[in-house]
PDB file of N, CA and C in Angstrom:
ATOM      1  N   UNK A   1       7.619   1.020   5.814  1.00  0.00           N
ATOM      2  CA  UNK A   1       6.937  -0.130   6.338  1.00  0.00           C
ATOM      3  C   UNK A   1       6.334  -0.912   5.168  1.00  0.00           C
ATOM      4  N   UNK A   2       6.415  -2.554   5.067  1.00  0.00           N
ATOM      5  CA  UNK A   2       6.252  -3.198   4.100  1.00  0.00           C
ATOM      6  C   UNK A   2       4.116  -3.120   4.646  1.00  0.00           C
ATOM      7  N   UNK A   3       3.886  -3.113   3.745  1.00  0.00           N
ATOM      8  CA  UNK A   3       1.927  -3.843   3.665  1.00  0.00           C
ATOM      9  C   UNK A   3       1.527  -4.404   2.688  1.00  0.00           C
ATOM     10  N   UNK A   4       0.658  -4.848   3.066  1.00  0.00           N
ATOM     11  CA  UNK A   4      -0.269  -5.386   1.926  1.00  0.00           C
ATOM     12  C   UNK A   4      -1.616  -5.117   2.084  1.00  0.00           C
ATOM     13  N   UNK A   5      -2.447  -4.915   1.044  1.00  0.00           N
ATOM     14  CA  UNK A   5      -4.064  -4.675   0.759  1.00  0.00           C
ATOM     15  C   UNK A   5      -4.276  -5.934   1.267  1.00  0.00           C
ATOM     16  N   UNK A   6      -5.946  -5.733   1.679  1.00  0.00           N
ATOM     17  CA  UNK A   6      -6.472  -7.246   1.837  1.00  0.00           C
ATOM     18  C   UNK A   6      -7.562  -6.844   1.434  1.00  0.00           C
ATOM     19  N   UNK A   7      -7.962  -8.105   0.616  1.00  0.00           N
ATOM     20  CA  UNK A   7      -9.506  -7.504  -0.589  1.00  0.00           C
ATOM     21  C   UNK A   7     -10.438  -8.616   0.403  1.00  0.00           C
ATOM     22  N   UNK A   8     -11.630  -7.843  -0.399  1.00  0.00           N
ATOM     23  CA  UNK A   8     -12.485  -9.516   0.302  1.00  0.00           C
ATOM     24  C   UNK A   8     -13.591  -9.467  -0.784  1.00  0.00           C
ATOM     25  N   UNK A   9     -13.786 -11.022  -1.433  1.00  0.00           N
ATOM     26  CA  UNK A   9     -14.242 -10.974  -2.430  1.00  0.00           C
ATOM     27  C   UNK A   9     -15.842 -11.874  -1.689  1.00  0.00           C
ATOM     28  N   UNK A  10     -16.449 -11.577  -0.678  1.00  0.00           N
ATOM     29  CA  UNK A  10     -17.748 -12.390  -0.207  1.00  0.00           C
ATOM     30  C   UNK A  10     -18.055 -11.698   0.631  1.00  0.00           C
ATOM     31  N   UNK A  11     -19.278 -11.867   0.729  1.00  0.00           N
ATOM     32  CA  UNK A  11     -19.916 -10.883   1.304  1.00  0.00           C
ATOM     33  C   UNK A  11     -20.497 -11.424   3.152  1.00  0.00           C
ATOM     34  N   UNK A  12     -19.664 -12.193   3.819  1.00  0.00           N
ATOM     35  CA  UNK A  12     -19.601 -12.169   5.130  1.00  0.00           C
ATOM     36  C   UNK A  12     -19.186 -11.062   6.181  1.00  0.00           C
ATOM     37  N   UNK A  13     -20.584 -10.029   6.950  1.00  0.00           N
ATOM     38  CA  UNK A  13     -20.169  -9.087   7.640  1.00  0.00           C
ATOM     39  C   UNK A  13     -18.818  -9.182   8.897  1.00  0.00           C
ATOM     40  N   UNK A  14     -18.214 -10.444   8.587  1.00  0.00           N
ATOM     41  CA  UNK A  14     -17.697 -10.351  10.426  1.00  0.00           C
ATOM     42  C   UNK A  14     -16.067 -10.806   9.744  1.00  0.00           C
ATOM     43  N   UNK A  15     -16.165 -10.213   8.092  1.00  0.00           N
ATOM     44  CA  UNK A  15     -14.711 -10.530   7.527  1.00  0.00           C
ATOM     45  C   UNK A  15     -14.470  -8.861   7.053  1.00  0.00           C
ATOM     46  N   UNK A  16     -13.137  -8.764   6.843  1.00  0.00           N
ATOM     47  CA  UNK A  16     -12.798  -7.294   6.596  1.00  0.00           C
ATOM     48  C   UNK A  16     -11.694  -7.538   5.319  1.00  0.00           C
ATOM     49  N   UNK A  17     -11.482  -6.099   4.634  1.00  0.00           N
ATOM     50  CA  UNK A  17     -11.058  -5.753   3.691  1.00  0.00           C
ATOM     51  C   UNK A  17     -11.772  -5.362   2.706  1.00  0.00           C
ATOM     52  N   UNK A  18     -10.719  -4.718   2.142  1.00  0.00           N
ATOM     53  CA  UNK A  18     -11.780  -3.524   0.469  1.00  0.00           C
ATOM     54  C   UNK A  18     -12.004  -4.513  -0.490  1.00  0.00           C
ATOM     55  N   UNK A  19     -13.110  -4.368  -0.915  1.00  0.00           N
ATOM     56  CA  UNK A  19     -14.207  -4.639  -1.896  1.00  0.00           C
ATOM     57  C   UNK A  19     -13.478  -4.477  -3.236  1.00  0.00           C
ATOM     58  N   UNK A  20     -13.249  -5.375  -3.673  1.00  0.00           N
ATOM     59  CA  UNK A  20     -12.593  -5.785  -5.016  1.00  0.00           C
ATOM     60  C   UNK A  20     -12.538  -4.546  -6.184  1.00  0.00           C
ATOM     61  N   UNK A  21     -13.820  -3.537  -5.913  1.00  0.00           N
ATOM     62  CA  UNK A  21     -14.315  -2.831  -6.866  1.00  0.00           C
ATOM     63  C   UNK A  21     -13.997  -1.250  -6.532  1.00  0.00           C
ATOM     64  N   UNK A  22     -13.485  -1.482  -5.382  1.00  0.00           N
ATOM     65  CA  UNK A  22     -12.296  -0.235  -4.590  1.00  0.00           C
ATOM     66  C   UNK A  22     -10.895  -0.447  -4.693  1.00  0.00           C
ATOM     67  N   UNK A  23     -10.659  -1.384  -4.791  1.00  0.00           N
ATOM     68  CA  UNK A  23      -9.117  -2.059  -4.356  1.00  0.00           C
ATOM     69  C   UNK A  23      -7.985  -1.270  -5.273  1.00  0.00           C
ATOM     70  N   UNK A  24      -8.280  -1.098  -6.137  1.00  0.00           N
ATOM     71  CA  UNK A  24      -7.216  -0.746  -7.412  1.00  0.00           C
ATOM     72  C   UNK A  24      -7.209   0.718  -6.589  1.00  0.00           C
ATOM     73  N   UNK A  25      -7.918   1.548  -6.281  1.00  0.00           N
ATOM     74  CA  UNK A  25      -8.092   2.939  -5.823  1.00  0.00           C
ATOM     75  C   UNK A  25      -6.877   3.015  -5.157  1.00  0.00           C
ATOM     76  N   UNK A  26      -7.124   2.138  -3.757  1.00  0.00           N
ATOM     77  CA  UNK A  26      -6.206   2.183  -2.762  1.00  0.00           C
ATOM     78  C   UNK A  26      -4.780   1.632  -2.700  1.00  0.00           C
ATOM     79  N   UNK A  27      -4.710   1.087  -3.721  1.00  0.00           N
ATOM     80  CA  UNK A  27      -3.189   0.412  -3.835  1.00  0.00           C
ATOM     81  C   UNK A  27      -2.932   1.521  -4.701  1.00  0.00           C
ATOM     82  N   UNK A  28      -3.213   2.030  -5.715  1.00  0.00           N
ATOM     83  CA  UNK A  28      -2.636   3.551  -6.307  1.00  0.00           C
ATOM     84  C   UNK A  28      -2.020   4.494  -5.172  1.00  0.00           C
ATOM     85  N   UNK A  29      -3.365   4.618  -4.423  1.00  0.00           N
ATOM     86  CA  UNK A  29      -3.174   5.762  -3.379  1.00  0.00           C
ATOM     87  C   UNK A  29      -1.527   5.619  -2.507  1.00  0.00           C
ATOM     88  N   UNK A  30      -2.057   3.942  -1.989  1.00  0.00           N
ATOM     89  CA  UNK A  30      -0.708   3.233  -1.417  1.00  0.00           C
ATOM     90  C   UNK A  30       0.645   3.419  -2.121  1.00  0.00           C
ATOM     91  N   UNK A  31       0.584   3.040  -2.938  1.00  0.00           N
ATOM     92  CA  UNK A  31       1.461   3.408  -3.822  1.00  0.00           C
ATOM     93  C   UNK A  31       2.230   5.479  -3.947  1.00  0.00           C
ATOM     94  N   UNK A  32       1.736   5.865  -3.346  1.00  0.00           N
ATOM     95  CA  UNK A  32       2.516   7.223  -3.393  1.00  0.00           C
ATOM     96  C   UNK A  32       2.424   7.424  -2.032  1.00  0.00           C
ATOM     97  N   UNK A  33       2.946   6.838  -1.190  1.00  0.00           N
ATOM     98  CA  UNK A  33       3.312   7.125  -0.170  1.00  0.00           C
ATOM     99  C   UNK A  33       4.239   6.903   0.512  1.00  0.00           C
ATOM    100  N   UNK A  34       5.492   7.650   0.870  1.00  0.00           N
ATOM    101  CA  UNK A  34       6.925   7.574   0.386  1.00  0.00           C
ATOM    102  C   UNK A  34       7.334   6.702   1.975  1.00  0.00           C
ATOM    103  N   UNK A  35       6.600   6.632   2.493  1.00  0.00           N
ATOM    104  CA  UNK A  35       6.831   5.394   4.104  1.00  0.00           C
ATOM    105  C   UNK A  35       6.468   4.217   4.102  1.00  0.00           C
ATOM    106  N   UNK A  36       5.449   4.036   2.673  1.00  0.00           N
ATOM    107  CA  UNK A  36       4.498   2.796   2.809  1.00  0.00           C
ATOM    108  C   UNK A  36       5.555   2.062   1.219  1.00  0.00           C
ATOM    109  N   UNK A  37       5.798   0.410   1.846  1.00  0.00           N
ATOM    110  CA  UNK A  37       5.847  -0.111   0.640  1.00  0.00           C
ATOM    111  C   UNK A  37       5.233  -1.286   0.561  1.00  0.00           C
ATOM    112  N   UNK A  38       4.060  -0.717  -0.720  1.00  0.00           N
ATOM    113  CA  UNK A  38       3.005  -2.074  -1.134  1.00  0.00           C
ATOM    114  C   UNK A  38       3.392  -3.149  -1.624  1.00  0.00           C
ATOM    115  N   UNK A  39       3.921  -4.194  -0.705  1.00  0.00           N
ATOM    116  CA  UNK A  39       4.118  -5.687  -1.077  1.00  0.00           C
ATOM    117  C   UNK A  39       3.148  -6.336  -2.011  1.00  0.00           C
ATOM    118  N   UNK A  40       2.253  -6.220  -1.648  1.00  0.00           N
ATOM    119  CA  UNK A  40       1.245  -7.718  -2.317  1.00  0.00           C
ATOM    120  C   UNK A  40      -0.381  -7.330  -2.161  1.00  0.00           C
ATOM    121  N   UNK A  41      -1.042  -8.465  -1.992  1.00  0.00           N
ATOM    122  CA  UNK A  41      -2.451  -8.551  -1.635  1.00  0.00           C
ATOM    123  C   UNK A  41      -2.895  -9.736  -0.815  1.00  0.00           C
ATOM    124  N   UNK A  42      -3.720  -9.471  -0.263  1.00  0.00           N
ATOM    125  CA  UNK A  42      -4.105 -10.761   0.805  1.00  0.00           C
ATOM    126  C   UNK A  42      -5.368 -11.175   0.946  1.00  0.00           C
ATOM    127  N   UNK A  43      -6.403 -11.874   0.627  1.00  0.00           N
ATOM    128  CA  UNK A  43      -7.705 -12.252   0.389  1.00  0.00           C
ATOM    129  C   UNK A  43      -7.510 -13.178   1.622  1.00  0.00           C
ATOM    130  N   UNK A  44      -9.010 -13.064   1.981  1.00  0.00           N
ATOM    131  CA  UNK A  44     -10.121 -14.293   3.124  1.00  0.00           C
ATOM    132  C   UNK A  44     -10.975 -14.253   2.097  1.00  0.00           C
ATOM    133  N   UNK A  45     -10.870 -15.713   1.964  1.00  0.00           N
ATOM    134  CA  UNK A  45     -12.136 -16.340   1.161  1.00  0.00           C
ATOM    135  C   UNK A  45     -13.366 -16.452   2.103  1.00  0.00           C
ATOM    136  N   UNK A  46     -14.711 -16.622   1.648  1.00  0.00           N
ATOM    137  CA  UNK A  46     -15.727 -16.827   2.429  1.00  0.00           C
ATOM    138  C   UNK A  46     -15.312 -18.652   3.201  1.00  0.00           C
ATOM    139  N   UNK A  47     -16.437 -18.254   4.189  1.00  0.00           N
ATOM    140  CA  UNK A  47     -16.432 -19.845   5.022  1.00  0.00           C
ATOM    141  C   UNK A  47     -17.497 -20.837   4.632  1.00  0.00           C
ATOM    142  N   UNK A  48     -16.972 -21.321   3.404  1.00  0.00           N
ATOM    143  CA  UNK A  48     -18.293 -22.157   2.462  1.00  0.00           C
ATOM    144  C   UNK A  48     -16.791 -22.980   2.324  1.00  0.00           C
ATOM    145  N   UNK A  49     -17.194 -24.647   1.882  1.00  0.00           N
ATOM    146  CA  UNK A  49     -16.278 -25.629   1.546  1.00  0.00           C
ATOM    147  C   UNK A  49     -15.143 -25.448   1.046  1.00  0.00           C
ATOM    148  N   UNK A  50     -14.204 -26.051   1.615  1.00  0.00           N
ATOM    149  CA  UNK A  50     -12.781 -25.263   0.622  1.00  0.00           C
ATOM    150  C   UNK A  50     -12.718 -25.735  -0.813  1.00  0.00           C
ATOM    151  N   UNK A  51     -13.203 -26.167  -1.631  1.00  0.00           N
ATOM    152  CA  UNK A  51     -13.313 -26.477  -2.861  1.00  0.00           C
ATOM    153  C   UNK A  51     -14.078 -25.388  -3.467  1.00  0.00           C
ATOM    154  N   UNK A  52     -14.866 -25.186  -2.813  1.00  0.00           N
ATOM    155  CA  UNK A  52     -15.480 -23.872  -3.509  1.00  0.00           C
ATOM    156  C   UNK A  52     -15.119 -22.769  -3.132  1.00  0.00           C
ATOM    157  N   UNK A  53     -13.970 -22.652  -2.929  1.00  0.00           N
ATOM    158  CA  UNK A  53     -13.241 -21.444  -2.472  1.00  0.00           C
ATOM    159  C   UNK A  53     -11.898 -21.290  -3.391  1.00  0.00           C
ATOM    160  N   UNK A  54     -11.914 -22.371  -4.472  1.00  0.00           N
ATOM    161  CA  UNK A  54     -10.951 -21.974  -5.514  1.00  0.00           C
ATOM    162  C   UNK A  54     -11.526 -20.913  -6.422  1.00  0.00           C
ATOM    163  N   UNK A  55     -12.651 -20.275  -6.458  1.00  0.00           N
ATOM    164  CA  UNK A  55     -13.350 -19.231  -7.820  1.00  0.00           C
ATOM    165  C   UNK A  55     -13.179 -17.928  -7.317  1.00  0.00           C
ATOM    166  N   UNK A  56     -13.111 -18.035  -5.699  1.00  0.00           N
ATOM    167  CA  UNK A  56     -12.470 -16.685  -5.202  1.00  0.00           C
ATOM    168  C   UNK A  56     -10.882 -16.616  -5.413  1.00  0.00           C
ATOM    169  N   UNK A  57     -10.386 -17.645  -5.217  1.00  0.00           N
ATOM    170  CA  UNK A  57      -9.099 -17.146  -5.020  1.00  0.00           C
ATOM    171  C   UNK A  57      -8.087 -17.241  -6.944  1.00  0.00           C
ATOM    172  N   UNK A  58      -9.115 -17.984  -7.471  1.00  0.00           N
ATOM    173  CA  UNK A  58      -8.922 -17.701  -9.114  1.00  0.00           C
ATOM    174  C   UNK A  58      -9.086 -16.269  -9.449  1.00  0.00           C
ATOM    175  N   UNK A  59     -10.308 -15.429  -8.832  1.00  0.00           N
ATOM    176  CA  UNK A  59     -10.741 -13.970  -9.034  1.00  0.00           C
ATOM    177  C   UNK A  59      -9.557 -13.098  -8.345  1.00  0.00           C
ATOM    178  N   UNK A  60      -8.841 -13.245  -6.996  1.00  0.00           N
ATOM    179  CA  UNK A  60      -7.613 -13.050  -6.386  1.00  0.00           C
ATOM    180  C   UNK A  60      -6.495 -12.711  -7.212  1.00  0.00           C
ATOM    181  N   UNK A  61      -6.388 -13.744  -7.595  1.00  0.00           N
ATOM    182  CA  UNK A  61      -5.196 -14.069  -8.562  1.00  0.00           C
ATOM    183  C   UNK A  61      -4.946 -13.160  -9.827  1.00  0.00           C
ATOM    184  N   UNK A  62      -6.617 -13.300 -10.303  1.00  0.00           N
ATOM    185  CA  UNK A  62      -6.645 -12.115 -11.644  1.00  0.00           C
ATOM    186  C   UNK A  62      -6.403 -10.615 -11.045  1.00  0.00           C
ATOM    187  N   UNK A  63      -6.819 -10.703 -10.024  1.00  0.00           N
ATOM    188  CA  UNK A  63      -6.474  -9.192  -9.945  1.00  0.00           C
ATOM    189  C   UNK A  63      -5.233  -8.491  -9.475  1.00  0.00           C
ATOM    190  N   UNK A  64      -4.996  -9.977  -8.718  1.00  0.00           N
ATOM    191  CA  UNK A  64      -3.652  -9.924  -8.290  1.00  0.00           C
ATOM    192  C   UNK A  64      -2.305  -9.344  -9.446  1.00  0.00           C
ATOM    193  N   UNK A  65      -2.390 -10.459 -10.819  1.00  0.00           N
ATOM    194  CA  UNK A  65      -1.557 -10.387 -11.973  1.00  0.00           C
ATOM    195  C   UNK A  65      -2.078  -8.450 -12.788  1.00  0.00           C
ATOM    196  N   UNK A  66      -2.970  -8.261 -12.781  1.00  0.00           N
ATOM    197  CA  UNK A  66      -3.529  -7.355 -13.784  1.00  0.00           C
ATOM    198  C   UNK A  66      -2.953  -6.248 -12.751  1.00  0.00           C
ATOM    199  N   UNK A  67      -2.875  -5.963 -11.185  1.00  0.00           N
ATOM    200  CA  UNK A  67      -2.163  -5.177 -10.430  1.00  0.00           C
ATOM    201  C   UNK A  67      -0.603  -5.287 -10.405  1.00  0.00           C
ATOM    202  N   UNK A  68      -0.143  -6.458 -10.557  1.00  0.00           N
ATOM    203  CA  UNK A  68       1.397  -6.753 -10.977  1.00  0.00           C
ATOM    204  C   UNK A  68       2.054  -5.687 -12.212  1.00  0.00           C
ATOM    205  N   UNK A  69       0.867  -5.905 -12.909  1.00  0.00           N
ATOM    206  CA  UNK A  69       1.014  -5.424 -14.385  1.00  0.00           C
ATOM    207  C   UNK A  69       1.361  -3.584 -14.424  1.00  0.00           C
ATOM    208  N   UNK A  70       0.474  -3.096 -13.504  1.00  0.00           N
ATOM    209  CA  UNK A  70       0.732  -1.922 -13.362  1.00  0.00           C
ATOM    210  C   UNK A  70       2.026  -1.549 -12.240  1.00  0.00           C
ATOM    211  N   UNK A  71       1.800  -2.236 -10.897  1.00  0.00           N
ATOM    212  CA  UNK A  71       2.608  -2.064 -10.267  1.00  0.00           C
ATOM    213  C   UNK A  71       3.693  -3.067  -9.657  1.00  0.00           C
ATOM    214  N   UNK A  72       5.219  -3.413 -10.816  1.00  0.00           N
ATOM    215  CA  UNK A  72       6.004  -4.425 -10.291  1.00  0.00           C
ATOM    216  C   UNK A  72       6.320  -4.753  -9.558  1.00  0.00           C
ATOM    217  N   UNK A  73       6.390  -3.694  -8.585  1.00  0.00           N
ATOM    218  CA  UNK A  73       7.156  -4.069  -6.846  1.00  0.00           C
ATOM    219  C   UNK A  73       5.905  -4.802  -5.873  1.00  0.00           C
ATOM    220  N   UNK A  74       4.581  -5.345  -6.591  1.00  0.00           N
ATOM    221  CA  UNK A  74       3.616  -6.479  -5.898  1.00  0.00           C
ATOM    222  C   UNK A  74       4.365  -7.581  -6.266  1.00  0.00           C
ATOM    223  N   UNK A  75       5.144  -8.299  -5.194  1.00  0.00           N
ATOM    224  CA  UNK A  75       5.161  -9.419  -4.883  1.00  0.00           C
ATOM    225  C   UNK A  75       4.722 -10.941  -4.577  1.00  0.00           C
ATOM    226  N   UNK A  76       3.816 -10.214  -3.756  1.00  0.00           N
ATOM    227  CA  UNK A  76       2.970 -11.292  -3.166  1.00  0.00           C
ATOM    228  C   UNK A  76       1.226 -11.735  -3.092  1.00  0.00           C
ATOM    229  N   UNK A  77       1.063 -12.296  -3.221  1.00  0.00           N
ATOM    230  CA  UNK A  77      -0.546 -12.718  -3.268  1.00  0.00           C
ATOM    231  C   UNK A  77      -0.845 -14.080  -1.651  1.00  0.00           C
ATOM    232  N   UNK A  78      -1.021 -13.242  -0.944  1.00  0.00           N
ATOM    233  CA  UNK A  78      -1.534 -13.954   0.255  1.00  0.00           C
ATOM    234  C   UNK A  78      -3.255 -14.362   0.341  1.00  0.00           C
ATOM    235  N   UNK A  79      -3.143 -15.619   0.450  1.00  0.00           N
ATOM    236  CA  UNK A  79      -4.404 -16.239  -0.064  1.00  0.00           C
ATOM    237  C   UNK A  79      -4.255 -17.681   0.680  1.00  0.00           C
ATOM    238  N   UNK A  80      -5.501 -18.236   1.525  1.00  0.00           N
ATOM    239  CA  UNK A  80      -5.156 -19.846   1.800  1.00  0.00           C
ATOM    240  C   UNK A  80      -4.597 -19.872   3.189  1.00  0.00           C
ATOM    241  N   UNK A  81      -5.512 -20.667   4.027  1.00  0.00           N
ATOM    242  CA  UNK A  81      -5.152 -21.088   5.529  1.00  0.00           C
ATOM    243  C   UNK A  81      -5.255 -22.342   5.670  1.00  0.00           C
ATOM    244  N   UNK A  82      -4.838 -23.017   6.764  1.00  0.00           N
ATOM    245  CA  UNK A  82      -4.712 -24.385   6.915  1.00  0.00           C
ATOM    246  C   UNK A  82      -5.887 -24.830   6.200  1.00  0.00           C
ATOM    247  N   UNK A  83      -6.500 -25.102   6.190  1.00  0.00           N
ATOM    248  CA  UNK A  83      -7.978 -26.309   5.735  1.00  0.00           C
ATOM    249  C   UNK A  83      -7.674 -25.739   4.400  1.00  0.00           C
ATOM    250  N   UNK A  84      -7.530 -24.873   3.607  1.00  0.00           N
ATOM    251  CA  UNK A  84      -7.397 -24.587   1.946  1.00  0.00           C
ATOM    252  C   UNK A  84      -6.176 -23.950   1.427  1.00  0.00           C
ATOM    253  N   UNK A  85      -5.051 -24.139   1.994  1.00  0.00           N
ATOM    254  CA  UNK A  85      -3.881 -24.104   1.601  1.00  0.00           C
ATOM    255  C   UNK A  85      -3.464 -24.659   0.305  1.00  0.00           C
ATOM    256  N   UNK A  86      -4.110 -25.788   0.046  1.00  0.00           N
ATOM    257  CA  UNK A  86      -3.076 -26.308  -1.081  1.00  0.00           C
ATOM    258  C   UNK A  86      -3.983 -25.729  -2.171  1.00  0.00           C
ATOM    259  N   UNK A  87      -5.109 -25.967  -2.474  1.00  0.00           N
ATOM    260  CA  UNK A  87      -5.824 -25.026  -3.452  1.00  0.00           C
ATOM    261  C   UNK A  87      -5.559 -23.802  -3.600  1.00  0.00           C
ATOM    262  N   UNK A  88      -5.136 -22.664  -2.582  1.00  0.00           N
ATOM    263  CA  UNK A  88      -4.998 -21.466  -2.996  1.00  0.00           C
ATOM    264  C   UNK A  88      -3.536 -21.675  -3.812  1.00  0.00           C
ATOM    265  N   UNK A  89      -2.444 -22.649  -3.323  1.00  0.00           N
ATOM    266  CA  UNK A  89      -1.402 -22.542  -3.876  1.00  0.00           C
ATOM    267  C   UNK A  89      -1.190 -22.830  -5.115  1.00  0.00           C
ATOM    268  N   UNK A  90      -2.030 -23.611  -5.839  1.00  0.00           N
ATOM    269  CA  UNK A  90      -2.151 -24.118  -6.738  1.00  0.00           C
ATOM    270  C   UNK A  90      -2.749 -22.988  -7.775  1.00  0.00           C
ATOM    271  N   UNK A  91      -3.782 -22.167  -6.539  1.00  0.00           N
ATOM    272  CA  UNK A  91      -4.565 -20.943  -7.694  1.00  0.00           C
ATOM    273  C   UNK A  91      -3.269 -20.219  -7.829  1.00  0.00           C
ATOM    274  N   UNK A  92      -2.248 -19.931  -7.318  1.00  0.00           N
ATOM    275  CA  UNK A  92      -0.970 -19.188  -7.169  1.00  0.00           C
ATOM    276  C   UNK A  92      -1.189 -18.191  -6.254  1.00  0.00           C
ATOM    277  N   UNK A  93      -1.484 -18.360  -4.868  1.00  0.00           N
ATOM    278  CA  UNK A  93      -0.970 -18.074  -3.794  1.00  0.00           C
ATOM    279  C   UNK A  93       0.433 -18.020  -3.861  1.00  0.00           C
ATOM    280  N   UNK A  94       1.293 -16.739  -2.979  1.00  0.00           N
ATOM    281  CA  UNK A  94       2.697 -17.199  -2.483  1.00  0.00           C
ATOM    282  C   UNK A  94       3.316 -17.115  -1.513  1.00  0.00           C
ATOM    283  N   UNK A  95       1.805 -16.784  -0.422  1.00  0.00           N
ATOM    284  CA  UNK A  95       1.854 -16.821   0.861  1.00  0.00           C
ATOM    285  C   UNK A  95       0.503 -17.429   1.154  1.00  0.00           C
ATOM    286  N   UNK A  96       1.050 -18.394   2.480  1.00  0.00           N
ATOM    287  CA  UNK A  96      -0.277 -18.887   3.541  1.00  0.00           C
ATOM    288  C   UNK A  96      -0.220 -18.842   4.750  1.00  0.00           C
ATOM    289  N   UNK A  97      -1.503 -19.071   5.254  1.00  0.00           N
ATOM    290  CA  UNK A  97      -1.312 -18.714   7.124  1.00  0.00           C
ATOM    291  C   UNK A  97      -1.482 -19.952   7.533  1.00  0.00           C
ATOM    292  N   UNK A  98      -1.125 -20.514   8.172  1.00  0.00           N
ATOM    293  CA  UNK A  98      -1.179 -21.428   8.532  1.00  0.00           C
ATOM    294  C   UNK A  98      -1.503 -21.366  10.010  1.00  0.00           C
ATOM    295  N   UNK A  99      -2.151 -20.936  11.167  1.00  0.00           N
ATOM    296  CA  UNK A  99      -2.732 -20.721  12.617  1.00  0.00           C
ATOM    297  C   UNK A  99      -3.140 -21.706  13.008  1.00  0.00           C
ATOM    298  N   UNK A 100      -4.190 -22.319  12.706  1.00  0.00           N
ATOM    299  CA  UNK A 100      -5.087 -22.921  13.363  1.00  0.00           C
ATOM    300  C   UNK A 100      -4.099 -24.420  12.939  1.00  0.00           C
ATOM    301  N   UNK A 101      -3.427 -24.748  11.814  1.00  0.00           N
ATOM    302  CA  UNK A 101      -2.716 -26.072  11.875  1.00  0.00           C
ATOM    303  C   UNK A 101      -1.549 -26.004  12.987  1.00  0.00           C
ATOM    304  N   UNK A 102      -0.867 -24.972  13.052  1.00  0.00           N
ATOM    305  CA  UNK A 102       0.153 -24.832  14.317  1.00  0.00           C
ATOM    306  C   UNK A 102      -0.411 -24.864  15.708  1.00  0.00           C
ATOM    307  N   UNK A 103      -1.100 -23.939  16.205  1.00  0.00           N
ATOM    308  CA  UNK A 103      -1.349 -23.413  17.270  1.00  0.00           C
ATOM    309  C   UNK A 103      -3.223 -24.409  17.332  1.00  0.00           C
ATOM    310  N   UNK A 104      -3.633 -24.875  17.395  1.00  0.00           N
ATOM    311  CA  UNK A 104      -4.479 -25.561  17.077  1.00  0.00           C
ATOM    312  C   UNK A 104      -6.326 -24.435  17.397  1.00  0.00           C
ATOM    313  N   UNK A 105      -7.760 -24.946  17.597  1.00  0.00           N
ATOM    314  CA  UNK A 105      -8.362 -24.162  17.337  1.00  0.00           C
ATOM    315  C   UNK A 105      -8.597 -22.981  18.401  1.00  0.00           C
ATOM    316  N   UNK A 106      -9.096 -22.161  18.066  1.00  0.00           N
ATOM    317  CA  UNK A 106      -9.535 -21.274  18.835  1.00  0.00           C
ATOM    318  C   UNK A 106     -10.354 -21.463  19.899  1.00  0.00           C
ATOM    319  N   UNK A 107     -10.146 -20.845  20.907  1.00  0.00           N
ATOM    320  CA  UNK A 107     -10.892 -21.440  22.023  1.00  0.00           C
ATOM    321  C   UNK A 107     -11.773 -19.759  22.737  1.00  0.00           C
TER     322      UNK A 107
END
């Protein structure tokens, strides 16, 4: 089965994923497990302006490349939803979600 980690680099209780300062742990761990194959990483930025949500997904990115470094078969860096899509892509995102621009808001 393909996965991916999802880090979370802000400290909003009602967002999920490992703590930047765990993350390397668990993609090791991930990494020897002969059913699991670790694609990538996937960050939620906090819900503060999307402009200021390029320093998370710059921090993403670094950890993203420095995990590449150890482990080649990371692909992907999932980062960036409709309202901050093009900034994460630009931070080098190479996946986005796009929900709420398709399917419109939550109700």
């Amino acid at each position: 089965m393909e996965i991916m980690v999802e880090i979370y680099l802000g400290e909003e209780q009602n967002k999920s994923g490992i703590a930047l300062h765990d993350a390397e742990e668990l993609i090791s761990y991930a990494m020897t497990k002969k059913n699991l194959r670790l694609i990538g990483i996937m960050m939620m930025a906090p819900n503060i302006p999307p402009e200021e949500r390029r320093a998370y997904f710059r921090a993403a990115k670094e950890f993203f490349d420095a995990m590449k470094k150890k482990y080649p078969s990371l692909t992907h860096l999932s980062m960036g939803m409709t309202d901050d899509f093009g900034i994460a892509l630009q931070e080098g995102s190479t996946m986005v979600r796009i929900g709420t621009g398709i399917f419109g808001m939550r109700e």
